[in-house]
C-alpha atoms as a PDB file:
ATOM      1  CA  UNK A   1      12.916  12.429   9.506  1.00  0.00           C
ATOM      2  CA  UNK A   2      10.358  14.490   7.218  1.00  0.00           C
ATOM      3  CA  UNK A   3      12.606  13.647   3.976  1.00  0.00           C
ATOM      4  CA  UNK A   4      13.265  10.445   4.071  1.00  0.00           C
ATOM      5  CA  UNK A   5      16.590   8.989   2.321  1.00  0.00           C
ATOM      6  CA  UNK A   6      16.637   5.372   1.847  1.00  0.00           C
ATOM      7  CA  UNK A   7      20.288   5.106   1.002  1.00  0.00           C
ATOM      8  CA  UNK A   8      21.060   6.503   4.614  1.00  0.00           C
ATOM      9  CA  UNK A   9      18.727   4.897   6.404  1.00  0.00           C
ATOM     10  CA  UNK A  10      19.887   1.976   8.503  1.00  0.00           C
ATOM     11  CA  UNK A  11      17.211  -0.843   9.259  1.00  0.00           C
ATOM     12  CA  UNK A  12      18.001  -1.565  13.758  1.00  0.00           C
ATOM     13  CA  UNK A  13      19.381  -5.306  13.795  1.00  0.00           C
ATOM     14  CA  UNK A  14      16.777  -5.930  16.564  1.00  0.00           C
ATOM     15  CA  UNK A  15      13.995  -5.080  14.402  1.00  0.00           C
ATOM     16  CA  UNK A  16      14.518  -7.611  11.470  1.00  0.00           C
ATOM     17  CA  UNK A  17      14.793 -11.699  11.810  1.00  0.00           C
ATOM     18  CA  UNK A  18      15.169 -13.396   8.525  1.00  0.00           C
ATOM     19  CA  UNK A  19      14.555 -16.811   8.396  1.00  0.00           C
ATOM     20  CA  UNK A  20      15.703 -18.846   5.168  1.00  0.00           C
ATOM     21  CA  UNK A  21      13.113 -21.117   4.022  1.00  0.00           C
ATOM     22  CA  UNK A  22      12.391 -23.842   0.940  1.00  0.00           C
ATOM     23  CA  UNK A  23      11.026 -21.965  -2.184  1.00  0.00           C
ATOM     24  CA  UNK A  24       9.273 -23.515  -5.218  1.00  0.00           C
ATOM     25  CA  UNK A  25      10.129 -22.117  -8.751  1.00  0.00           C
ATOM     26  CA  UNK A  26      13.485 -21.877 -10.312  1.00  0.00           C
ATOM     27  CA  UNK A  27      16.548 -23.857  -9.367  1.00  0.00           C
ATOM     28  CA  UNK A  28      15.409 -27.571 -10.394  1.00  0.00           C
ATOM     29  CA  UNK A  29      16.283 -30.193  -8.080  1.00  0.00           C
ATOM     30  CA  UNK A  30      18.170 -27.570  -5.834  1.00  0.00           C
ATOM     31  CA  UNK A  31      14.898 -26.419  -4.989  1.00  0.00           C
ATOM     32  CA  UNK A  32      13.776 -29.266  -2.881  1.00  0.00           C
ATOM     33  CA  UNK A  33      17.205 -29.470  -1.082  1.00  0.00           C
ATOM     34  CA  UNK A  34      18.388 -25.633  -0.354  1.00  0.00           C
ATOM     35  CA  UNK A  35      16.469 -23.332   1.797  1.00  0.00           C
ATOM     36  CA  UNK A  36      16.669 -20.045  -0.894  1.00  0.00           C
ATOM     37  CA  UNK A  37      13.707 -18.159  -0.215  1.00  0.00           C
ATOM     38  CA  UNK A  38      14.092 -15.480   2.687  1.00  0.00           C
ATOM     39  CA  UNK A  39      11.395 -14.603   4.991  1.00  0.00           C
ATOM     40  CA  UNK A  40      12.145 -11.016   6.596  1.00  0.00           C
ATOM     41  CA  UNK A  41      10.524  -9.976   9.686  1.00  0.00           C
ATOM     42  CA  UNK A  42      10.400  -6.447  10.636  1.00  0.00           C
ATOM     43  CA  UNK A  43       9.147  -5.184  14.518  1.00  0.00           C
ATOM     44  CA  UNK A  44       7.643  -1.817  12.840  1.00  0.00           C
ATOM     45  CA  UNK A  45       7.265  -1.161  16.443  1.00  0.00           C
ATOM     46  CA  UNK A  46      11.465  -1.127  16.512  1.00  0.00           C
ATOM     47  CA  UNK A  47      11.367   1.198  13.607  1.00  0.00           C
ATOM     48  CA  UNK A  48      11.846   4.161  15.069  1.00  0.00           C
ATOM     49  CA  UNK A  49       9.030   6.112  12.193  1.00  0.00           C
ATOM     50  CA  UNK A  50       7.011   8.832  12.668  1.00  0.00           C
ATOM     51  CA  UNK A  51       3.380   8.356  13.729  1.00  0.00           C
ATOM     52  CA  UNK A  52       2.083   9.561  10.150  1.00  0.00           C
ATOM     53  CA  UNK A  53       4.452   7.080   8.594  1.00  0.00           C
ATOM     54  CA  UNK A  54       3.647   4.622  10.766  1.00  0.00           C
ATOM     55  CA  UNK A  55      -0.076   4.579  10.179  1.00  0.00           C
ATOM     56  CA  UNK A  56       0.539   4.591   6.442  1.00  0.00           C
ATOM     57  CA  UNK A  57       2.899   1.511   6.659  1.00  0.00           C
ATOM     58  CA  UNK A  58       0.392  -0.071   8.430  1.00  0.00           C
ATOM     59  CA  UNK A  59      -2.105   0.596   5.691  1.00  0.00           C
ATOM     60  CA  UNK A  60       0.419   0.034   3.002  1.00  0.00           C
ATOM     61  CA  UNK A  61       1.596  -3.386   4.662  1.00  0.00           C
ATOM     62  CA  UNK A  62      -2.072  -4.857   4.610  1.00  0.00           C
ATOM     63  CA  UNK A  63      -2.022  -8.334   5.420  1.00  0.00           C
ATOM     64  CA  UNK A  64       1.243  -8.497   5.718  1.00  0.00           C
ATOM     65  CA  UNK A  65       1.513  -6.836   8.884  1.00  0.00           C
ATOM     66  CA  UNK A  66       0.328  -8.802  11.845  1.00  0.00           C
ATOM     67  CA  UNK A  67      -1.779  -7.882  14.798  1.00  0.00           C
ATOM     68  CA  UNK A  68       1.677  -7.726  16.806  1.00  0.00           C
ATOM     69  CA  UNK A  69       3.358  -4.687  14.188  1.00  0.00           C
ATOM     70  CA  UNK A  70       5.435  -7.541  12.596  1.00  0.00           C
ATOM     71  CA  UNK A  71       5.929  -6.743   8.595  1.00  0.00           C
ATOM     72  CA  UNK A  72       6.581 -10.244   6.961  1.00  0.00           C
ATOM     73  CA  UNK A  73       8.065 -10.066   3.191  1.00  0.00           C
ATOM     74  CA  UNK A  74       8.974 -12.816   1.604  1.00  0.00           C
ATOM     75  CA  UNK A  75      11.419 -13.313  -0.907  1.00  0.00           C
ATOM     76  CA  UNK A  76      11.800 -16.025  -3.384  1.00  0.00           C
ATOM     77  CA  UNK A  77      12.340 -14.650  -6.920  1.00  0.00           C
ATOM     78  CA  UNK A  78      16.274 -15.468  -7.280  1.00  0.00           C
ATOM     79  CA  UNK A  79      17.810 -19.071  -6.708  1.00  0.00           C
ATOM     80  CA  UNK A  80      20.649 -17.651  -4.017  1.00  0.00           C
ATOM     81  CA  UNK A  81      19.921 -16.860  -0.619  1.00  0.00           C
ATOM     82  CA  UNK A  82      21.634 -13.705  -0.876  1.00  0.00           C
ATOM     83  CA  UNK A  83      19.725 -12.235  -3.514  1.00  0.00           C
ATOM     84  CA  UNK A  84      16.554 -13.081  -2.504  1.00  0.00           C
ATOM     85  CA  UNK A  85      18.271 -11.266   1.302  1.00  0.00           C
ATOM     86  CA  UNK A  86      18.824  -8.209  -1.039  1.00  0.00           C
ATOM     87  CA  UNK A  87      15.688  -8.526  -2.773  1.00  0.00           C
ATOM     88  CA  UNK A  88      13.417  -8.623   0.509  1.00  0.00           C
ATOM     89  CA  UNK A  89      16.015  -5.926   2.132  1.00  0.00           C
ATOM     90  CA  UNK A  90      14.856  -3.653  -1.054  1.00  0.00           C
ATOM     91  CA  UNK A  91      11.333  -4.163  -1.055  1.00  0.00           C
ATOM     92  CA  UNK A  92      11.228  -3.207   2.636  1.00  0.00           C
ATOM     93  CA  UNK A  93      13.175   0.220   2.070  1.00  0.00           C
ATOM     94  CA  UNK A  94      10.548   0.537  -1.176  1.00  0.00           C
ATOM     95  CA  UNK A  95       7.744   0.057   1.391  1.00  0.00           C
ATOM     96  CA  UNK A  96       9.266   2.924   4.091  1.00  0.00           C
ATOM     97  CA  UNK A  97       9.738   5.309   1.434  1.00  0.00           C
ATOM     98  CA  UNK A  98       6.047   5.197   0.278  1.00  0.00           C
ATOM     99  CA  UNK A  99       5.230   5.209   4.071  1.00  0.00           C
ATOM    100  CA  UNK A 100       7.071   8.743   4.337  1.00  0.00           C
ATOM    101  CA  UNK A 101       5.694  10.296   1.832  1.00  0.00           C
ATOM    102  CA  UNK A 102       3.194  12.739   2.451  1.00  0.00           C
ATOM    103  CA  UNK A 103      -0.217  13.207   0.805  1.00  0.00           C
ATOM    104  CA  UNK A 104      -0.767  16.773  -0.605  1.00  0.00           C
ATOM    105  CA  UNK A 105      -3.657  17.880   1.869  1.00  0.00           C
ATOM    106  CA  UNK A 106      -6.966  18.723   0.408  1.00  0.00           C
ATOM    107  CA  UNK A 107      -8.274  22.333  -0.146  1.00  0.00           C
ATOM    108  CA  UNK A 108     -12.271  21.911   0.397  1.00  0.00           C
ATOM    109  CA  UNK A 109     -13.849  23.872  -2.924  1.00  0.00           C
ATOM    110  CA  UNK A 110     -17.662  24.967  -3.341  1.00  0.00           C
ATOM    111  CA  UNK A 111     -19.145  24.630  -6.799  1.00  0.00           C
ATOM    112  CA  UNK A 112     -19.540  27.738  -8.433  1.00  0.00           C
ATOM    113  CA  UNK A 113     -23.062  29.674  -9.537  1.00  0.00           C
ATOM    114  CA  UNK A 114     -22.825  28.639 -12.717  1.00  0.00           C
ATOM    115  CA  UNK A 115     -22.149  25.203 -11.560  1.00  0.00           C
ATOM    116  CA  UNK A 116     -25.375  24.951  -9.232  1.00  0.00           C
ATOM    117  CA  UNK A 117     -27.326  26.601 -11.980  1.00  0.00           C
ATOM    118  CA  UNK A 118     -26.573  23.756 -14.476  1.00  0.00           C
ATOM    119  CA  UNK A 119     -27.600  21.165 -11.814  1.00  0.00           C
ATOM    120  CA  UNK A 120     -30.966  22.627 -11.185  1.00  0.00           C
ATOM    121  CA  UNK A 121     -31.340  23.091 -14.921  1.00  0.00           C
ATOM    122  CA  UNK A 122     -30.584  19.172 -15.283  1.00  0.00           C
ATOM    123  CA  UNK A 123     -32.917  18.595 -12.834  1.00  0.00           C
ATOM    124  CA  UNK A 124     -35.559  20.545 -13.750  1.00  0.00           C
ATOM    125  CA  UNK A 125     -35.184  18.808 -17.111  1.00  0.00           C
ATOM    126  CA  UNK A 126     -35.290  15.472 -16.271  1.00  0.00           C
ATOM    127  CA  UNK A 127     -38.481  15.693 -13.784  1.00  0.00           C
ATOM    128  CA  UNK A 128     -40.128  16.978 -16.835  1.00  0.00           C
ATOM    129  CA  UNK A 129     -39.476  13.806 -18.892  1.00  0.00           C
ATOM    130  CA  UNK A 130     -40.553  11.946 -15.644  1.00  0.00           C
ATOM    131  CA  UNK A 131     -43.590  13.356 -14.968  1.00  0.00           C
ATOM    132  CA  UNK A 132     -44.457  12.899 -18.819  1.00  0.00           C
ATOM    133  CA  UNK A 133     -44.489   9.376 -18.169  1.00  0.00           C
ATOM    134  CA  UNK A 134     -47.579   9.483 -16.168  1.00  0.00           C
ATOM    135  CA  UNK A 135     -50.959   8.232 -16.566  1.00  0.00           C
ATOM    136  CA  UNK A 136     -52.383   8.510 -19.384  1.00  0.00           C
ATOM    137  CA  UNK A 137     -55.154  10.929 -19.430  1.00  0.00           C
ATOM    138  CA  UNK A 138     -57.459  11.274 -22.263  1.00  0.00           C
ATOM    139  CA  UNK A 139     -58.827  14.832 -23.118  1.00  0.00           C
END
C-alpha cells in the first residue's frame, strides 16, 4: 500500500455508518422536513492503513476523530441525500490520500564557515552598540 490509488481503493462496509440527518442552509422549507445532510462514520481502526498513515490521519483528522478511532465527516453542502453521500464519500478518500503521502525526510545541514563568521561578526557588532549605551562617564 506505499502508493496509494484512491480510485481502487474500496472503503470495508463494516468500517463506515452513515447516518442521514436534518441540515440547515439550502432547500427552503424542505429543509425542516427531509433529513439531507449525511453524517459518515469511519472505524479508522477497520481501515486496514499502514501505521505511518495511520498516525498522520489521526493528526490530519483533528477533532474529528474521536478517542475511540471513529472519523466523523459531515456532509451538508447539496440539498439531496445522495450528493451530500458522495460528497462525504469524497472528502474521506481526499483525507486517506493526504494520510499516505509521505513527507520527504530531512537531511540535518551545519552552517558553513562563512556562515558562523557572519554571526559572530553580527554579534560582535551589536554588543558594541550595547555597551555604548552605558553610563555616562565624564572625562
Amino acid at each position: 500500500m506505499q502508493d496509494f490509488d484512491p480510485e481502487s481503493y474500496i472503503i470495508p462496509p463494516q468500517a463506515i455508518e452513515e447516518r442521514f440527518i436534518t441540515a440547515g442552509g439550502p432547500g427552503g422549507q424542505n429543509v425542516n422536513k427531509v433529513s439531507t445532510a449525511v453524517q459518515l462514520r469511519v472505524n479508522a481502526y477497520l481501515l486496514g492503513l499502514p501505521p505511518h498513515a495511520f498516525r498522520k490521519l489521526r493528526t490530519l483528522a483533528g477533532s474529528r476523530m474521536t478517542t475511540g478511532g471513529i472519523i466523523v465527516i459531515q456532509a451538508q453542502r447539496f440539498r439531496t441525500q445522495e450528493a451530500n453521500r458522495e460528497d462525504a464519500r469524497a472528502r474521506l478518500l481526499d483525507l486517506l490520500t493526504k494520510a499516505h503521502e509521505r513527507e520527504a525526510r530531512r537531511i540535518a545541514t551545519k552552517p558553513g564557515k562563512a556562515a558562523k563568521a557572519r554571526r559572530v561578526d553580527a554579534k560582535k557588532a551589536r554588543s558594541t552598540i550595547k555597551q555604548g549605551r552605558g553610563r555616562y562617564r565624564p572625562d
